[in-house]
Protein backbone atom coordinates (compact mmCIF):
# COMPACT_ATOMS: atom_id res chain seq x y z
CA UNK A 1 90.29 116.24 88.79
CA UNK A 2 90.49 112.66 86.74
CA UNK A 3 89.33 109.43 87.72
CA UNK A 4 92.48 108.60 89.27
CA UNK A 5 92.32 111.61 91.45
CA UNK A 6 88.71 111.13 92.78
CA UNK A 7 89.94 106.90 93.35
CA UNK A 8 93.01 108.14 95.54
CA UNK A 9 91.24 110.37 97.17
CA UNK A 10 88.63 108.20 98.02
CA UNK A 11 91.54 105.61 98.75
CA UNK A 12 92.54 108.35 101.68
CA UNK A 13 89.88 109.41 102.88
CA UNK A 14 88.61 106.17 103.86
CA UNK A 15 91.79 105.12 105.64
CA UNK A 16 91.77 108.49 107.17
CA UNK A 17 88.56 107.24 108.69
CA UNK A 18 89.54 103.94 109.39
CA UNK A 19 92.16 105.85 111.70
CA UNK A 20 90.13 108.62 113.28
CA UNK A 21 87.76 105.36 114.44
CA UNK A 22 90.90 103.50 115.79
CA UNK A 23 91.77 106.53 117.70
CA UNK A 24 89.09 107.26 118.95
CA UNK A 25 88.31 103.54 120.16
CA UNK A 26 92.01 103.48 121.41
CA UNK A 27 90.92 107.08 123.55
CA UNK A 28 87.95 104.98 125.04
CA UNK A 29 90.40 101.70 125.62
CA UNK A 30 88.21 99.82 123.29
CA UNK A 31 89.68 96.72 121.22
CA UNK A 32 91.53 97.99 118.07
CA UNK A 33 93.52 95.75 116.04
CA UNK A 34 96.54 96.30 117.63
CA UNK A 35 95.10 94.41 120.90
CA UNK A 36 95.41 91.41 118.44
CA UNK A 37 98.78 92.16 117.48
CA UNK A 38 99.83 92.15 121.20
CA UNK A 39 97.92 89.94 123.18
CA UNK A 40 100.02 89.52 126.59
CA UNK A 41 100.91 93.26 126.76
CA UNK A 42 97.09 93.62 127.96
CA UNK A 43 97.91 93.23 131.68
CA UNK A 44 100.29 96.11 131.43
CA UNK A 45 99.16 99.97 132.28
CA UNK A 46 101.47 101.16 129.56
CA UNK A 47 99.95 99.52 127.15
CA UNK A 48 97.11 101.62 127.10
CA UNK A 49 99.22 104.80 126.76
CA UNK A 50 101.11 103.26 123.68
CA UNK A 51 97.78 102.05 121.94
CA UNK A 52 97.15 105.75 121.93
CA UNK A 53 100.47 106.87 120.80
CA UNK A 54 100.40 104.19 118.14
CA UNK A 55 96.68 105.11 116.68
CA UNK A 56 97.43 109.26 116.99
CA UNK A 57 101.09 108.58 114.92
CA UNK A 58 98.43 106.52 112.28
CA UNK A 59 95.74 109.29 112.23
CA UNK A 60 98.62 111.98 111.77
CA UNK A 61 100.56 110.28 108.59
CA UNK A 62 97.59 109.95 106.81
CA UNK A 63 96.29 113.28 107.65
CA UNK A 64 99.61 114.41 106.65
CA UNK A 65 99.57 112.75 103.20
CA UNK A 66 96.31 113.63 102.34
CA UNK A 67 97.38 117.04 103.18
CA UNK A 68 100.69 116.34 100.55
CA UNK A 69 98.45 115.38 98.05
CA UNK A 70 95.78 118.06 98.13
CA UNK A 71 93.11 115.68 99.52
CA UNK A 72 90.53 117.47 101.49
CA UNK A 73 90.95 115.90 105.05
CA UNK A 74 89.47 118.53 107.12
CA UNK A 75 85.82 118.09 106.82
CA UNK A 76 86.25 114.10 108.92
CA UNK A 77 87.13 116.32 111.96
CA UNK A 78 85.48 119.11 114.28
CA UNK A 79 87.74 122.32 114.29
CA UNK A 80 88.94 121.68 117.55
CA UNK A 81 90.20 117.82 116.15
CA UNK A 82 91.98 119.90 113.11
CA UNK A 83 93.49 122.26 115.25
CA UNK A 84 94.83 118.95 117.48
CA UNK A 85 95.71 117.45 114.58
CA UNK A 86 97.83 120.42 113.13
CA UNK A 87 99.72 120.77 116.18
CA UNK A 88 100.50 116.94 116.16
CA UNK A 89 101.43 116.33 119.86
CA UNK A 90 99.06 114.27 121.75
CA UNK A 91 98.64 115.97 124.72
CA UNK A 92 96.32 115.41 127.66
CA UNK A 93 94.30 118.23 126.53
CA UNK A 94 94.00 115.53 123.06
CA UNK A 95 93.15 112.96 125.17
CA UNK A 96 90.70 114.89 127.76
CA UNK A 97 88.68 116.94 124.73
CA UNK A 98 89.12 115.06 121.50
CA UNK A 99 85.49 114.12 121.82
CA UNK A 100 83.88 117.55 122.28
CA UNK A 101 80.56 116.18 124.07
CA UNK A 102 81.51 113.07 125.54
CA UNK A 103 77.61 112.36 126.10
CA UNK A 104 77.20 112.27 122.05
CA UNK A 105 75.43 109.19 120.77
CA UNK A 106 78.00 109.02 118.50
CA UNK A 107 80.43 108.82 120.94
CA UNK A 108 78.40 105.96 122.82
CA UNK A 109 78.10 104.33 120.14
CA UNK A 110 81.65 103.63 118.88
């Protein structure tokens, strides 16, 4: 693999990040950047629901292209996230289990 390679991939994997921690702070209704973007659609129950739509359809196009590009994507996630991720609908089982122990201190501390 050349320099470039190991750059891009590095390039991916931290947006890849970047996205799983949106998600994951859009799964606990935590302010994500797209709060800022829409700033009088906080009042509204939906909006919730399409923060999460919005953040899963980011997380899944860069999983996706690091998948196209033979980046190694897998090892961010638990193997229950992959398999959610490989199906690609966010469903409520997504939204109910995504965090496998939702006592982790990780998880409390995001």
């Amino acid at each position: 693999m050349g320099n470039e390679s190991v750059v891009n991939a590095e390039f991916f994997i931290s947006k890849l990040s970047e996205a799983k921690v949106t998600f994951e702070r859009a799964l606990d209704c935590k302010h994500t950047e797209f709060d800022d973007l829409y700033p009088y659609m906080l009042e509204h129950p939906q909006f919730f629901w399409y923060k999460r739509y919005v953040a899963w359809s980011q997380l899944l196009t860069i999983a996706g292209l690091c998948e196209e590009l033979g980046v190694a994507w897998k090892e961010e996630f638990s193997p229950q996230q992959v398999v959610y991720l490989q199906q690609r609908v966010m469903s409520a089982k997504v939204l109910d289990f995504w965090f496998e122990k939702n006592d982790s201190k990780e998880h409390a501390q995001r």
